[in-house]
Protein backbone atom coordinates (compact mmCIF):
# COMPACT_ATOMS: atom_id res chain seq x y z
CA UNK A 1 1.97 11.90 1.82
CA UNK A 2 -1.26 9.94 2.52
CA UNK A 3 -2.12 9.80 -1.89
CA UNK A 4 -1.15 7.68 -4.05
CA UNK A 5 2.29 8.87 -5.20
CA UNK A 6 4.19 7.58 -8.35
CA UNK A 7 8.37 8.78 -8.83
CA UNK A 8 9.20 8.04 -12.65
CA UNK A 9 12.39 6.36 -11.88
CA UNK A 10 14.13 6.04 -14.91
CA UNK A 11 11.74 7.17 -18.34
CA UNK A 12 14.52 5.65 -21.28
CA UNK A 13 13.80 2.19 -23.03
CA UNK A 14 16.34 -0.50 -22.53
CA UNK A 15 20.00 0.98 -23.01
CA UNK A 16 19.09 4.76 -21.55
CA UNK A 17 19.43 7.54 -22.93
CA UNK A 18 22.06 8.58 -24.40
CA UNK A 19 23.12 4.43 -25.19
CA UNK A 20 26.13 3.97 -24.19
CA UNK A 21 27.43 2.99 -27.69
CA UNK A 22 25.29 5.33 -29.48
CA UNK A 23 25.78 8.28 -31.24
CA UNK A 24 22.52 8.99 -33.50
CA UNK A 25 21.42 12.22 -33.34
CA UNK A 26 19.32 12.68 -30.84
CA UNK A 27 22.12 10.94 -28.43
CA UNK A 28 25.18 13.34 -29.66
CA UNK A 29 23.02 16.14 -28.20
CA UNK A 30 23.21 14.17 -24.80
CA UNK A 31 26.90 13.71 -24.88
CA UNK A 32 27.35 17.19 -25.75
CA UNK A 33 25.60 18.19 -22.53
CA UNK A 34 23.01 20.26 -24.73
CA UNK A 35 20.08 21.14 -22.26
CA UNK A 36 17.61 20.13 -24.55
CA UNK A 37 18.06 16.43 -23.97
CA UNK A 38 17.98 15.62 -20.94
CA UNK A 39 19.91 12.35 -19.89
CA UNK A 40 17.29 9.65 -18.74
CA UNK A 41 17.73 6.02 -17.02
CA UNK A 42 15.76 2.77 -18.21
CA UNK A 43 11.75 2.32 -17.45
CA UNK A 44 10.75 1.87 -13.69
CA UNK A 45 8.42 3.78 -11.33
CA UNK A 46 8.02 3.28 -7.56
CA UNK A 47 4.99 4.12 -6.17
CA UNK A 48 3.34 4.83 -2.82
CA UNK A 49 0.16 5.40 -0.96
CA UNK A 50 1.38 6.70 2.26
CA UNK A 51 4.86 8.05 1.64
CA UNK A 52 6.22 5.09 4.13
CA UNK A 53 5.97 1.85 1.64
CA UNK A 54 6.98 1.38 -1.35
CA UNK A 55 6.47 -0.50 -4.49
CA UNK A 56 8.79 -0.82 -7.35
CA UNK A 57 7.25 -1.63 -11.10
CA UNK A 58 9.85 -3.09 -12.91
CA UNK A 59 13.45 -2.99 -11.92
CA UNK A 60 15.57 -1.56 -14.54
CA UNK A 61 19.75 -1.78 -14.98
CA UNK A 62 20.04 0.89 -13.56
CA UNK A 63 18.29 0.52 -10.32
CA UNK A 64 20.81 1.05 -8.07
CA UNK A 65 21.71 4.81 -9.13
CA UNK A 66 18.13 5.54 -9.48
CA UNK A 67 17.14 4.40 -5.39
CA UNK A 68 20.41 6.88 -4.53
CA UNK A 69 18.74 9.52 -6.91
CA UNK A 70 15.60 9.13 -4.44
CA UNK A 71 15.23 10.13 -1.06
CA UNK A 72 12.06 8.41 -0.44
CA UNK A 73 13.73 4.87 -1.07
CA UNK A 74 17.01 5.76 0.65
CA UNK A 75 17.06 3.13 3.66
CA UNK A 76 16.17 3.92 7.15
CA UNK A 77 16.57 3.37 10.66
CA UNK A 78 19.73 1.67 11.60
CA UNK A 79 21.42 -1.43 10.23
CA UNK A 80 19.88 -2.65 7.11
CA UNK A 81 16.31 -1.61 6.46
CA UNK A 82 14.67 -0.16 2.90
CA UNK A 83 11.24 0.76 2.67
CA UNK A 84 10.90 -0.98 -1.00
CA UNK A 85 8.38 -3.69 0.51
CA UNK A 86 7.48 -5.49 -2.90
CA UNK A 87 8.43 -5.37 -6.69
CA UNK A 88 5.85 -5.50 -9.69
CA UNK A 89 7.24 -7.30 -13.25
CA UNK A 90 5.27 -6.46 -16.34
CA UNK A 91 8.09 -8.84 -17.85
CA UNK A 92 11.35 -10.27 -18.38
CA UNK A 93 12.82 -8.40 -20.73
CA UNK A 94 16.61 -7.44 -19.07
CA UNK A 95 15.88 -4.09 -19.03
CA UNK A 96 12.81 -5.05 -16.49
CA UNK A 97 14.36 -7.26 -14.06
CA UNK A 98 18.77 -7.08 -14.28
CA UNK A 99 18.02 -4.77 -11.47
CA UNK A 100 16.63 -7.23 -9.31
CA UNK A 101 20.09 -8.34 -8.65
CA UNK A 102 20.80 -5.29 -7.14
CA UNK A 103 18.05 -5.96 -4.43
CA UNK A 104 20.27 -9.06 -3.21
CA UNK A 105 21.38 -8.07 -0.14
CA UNK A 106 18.74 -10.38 1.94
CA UNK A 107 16.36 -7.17 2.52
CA UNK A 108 12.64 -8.92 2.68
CA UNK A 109 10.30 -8.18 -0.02
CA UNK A 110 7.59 -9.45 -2.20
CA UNK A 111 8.14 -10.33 -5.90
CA UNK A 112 4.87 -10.16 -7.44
CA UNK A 113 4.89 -11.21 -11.69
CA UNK A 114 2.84 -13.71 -14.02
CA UNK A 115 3.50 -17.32 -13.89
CA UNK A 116 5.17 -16.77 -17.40
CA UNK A 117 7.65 -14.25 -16.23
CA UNK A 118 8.34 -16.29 -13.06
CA UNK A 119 9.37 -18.90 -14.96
CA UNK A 120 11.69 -17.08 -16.77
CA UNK A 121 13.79 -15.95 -14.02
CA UNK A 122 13.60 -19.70 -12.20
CA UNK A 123 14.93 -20.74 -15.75
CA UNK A 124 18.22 -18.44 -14.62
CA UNK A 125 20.09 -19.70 -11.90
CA UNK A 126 21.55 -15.92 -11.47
CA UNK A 127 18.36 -15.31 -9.89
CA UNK A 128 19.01 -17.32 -7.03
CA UNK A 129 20.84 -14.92 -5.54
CA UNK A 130 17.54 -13.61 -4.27
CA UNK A 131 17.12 -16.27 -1.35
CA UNK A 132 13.98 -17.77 -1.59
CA UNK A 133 13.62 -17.56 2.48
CA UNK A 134 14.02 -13.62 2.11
CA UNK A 135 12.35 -12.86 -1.11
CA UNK A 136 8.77 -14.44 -1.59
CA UNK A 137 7.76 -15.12 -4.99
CA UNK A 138 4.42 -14.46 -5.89
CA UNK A 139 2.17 -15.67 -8.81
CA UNK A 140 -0.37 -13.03 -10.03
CA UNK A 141 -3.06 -13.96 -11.98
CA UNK A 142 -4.07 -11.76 -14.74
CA UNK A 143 -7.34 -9.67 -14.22
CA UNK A 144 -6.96 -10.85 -10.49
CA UNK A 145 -6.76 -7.81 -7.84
CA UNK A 146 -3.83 -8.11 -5.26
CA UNK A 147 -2.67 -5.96 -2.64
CA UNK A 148 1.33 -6.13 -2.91
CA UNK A 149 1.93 -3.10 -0.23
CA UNK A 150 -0.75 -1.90 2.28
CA UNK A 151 -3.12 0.99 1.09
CA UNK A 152 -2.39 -0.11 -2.63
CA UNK A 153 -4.56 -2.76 -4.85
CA UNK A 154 -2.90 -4.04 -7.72
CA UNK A 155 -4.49 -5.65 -11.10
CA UNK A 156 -1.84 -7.38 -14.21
CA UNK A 157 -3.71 -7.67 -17.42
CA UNK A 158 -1.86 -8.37 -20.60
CA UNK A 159 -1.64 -6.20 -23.71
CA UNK A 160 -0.36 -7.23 -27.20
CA UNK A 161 3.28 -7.94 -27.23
CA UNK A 162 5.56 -10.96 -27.16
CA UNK A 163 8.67 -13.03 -25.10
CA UNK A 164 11.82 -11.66 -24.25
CA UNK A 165 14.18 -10.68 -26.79
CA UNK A 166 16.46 -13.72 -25.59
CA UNK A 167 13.07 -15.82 -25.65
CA UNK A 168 12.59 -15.62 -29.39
CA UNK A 169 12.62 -17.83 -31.97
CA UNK A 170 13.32 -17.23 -36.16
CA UNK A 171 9.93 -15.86 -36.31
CA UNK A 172 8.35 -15.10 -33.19
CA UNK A 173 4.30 -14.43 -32.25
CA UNK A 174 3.95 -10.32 -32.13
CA UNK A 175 0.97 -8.99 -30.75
CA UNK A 176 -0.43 -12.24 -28.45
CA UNK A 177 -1.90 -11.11 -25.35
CA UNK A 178 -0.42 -13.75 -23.11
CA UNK A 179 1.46 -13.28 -19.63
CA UNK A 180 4.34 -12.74 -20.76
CA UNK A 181 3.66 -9.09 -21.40
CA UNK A 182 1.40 -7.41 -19.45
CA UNK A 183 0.56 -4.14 -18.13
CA UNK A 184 -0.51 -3.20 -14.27
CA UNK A 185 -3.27 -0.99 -12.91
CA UNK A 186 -2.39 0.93 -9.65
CA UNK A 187 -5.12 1.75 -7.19
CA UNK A 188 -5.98 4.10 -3.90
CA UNK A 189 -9.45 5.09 -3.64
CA UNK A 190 -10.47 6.52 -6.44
CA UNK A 191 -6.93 7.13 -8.00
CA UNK A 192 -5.96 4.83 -11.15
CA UNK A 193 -2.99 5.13 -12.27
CA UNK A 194 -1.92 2.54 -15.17
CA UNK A 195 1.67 1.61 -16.33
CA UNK A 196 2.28 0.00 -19.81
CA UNK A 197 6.06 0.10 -20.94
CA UNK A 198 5.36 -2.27 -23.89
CA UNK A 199 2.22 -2.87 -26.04
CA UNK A 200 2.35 -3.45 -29.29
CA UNK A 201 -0.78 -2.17 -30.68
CA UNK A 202 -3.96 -0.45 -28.64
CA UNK A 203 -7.01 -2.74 -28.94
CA UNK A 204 -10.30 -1.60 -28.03
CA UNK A 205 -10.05 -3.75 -24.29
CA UNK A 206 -6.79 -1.68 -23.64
CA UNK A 207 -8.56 1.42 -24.63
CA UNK A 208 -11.47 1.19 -22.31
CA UNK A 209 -9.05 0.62 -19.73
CA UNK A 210 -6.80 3.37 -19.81
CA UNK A 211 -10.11 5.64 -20.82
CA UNK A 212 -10.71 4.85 -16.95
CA UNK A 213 -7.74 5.88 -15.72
CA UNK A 214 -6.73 9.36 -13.82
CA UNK A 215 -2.90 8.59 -15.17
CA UNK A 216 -1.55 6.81 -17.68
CA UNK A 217 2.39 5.46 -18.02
CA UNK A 218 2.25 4.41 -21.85
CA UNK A 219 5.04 2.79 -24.02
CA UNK A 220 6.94 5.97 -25.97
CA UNK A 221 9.57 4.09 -27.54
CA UNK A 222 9.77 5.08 -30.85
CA UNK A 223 8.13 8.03 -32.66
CA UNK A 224 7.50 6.85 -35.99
CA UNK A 225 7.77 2.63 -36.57
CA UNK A 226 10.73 2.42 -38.83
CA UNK A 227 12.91 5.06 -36.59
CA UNK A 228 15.72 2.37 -35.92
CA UNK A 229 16.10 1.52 -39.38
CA UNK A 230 15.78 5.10 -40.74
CA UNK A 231 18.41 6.47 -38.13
CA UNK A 232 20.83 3.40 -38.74
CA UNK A 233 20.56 2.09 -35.23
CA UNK A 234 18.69 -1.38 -36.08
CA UNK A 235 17.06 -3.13 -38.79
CA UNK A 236 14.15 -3.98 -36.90
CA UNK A 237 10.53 -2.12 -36.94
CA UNK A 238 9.01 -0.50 -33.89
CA UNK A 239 6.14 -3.19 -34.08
CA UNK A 240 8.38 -6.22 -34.78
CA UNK A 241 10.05 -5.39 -31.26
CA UNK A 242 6.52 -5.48 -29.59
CA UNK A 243 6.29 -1.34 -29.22
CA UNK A 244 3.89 0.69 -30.71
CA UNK A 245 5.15 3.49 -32.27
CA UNK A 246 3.82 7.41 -31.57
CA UNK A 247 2.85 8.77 -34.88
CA UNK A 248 1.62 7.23 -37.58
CA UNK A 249 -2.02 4.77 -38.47
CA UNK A 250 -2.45 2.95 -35.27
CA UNK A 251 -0.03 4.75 -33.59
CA UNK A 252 -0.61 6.12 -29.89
CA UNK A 253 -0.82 9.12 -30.52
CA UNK A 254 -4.42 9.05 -32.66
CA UNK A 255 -5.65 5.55 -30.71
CA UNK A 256 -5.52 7.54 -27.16
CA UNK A 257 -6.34 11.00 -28.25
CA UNK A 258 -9.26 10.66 -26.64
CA UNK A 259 -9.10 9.18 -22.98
CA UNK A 260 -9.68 12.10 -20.11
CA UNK A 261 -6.27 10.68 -18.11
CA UNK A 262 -3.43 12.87 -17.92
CA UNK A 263 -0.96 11.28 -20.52
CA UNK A 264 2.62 10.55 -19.99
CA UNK A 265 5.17 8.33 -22.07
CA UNK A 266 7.59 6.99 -20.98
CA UNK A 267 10.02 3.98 -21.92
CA UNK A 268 11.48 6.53 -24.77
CA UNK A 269 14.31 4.52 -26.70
CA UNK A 270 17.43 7.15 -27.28
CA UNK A 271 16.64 7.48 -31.08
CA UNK A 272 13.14 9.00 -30.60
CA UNK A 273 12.79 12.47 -31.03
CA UNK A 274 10.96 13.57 -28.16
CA UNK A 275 13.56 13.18 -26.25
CA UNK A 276 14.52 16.93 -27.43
CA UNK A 277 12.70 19.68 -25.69
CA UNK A 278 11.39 22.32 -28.49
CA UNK A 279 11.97 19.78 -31.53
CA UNK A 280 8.82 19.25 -33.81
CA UNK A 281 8.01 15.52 -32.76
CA UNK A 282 7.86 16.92 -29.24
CA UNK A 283 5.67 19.76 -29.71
CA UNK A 284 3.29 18.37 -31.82
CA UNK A 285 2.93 15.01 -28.51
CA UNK A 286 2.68 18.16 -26.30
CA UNK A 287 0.33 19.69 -28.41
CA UNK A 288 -2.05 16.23 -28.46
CA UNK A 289 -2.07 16.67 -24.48
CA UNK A 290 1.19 13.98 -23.78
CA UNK A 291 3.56 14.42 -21.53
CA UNK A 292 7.32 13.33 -21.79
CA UNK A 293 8.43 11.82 -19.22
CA UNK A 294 11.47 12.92 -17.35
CA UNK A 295 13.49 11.13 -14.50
CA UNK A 296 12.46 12.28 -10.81
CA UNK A 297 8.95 13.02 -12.10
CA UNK A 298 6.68 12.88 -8.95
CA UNK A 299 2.88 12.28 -9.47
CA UNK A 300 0.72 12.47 -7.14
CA UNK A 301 -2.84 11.73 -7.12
């Protein structure tokens, strides 16, 4: 390939779409096969700047089926051998690292998170599994450039969000910009590509950011804030989770209208109505200049 390449491994928010126990109804379309919406796996990308080494950001539930979905990470050679070389976390929500313990099968690679999110998979003993004198742990500092596969720089900087779901207290902090959240910039050259599954608001540092960027990854979980609560599906606002919704004030949709990258969401929770090619909400985030992201997406830059 010799760009940088990105594969949108799995574009859902935690649970896929459709959720397994779901039937809302943008998910009975999905179990009823309609072609509209499409089925999708949970948030993770793998990206590339020769074609020959890989690096995985995030690794979602569903990891396994999404490697055997794609060539370029099938292994090689003879014996055991995968050309996944590291792994990027912009957390530890389960939906961003369960799929870590499908990497166990003593293959080398580099797993490169913030001190924070480290320290919440030391905390679980499960984790072990990835032996320490195979897979290297390595602490990334935010705002501090690291290379974590050849031909690739790499830069963590946190946006607004807040600890993992089984992290929280009664009333947890929403919208701290600490390392427990964080989004990563991918660079070749002059390529920029930046991946945010979770923020939950865009401040004006995050904006000047992505206003850099030639492609942007950006957190489509819900369209409109109170969604879950509207469709039946939770009792919890879009915000309150740590996710920004589309529409709406403050919403993605009007805070990014204006950066020159090519837009893509992804992260899209089953109940959000993008997920349905031709339906209003979709039209009118195609219309702004989004994308939706799809599983198997390739991007090259």
């Amino acid at each position: 390939m010799g760009r940088l390449t990105a594969i949108v491994l799995g574009a859902a928010a935690g649970g896929g779409f459709p959720q397994w126990n779901c039937c809302c109804a943008v998910c009975r379309l999905a179990w009823q096969g309609d072609p509209r919406a499409l089925s999708r796996t949970q948030s993770s990308v793998a990206v590339s700047g020769d074609g020959e080494r890989w690096l995985l950001l995030n690794a979602s539930p569903d990891l396994r089926s999404q490697l055997q979905n794609t060539p370029a990470l099938h292994p090689r050679g003879e014996g055991r051998a995968s050309p996944i070389e590291a792994v990027v976390l912009t957390g530890a929500e389960v939906d961003q690292v369960t799929g870590l313990l499908s990497l166990r099968e003593r293959q080398p690679f580099t797993l490169n998170a913030t001190a924070e999110t480290l320290g919440s998979l030391a905390d679980n003993p499960i984790f072990d599994v990835l032996a320490p004198d195979v897979v290297r742990r390595d602490v990334v500092s935010l705002g501090t450039p690291f290379s974590p596969v050849p031909g690739i720089n790499a830069e963590l900087f946190a946006v607004p969000g807040k600890v993992p779901l089984y992290l929280e207290t009664a009333n947890p902090e929403i919208g701290t910009e600490t390392g427990a959240t964080v989004g990563v910039e991918i660079s070749a050259g002059s390529a920029r590509l930046v991946y945010i599954p979770g923020a939950a608001s865009v401040t004006p540092a995050l904006h000047r950011r992505l206003a850099e960027a030639s492609v942007v990854l950006f957190d489509g979980t819900l369209y409109t804030d109170d969604e879950m609560i509207r469709s039946g599906t939770g009792t919890k606002t879009g915000r309150r989770m740590g996710h920004v919704p589309i529409e709406g004030a403050g919403g993605s949709l009007a805070a990014l209208a204006d950066i020159p990258a090519r837009r893509i969401y992804v992260h899209i929770n089953n109940t959000n109505p993008i997920l349905i090619e031709g339906s209003p909400e979709r039209r009118r985030v195609e219309a702004a200049g989004w994308e939706v992201a799809e599983d198997g997406l390739e991007i090259v830059l």
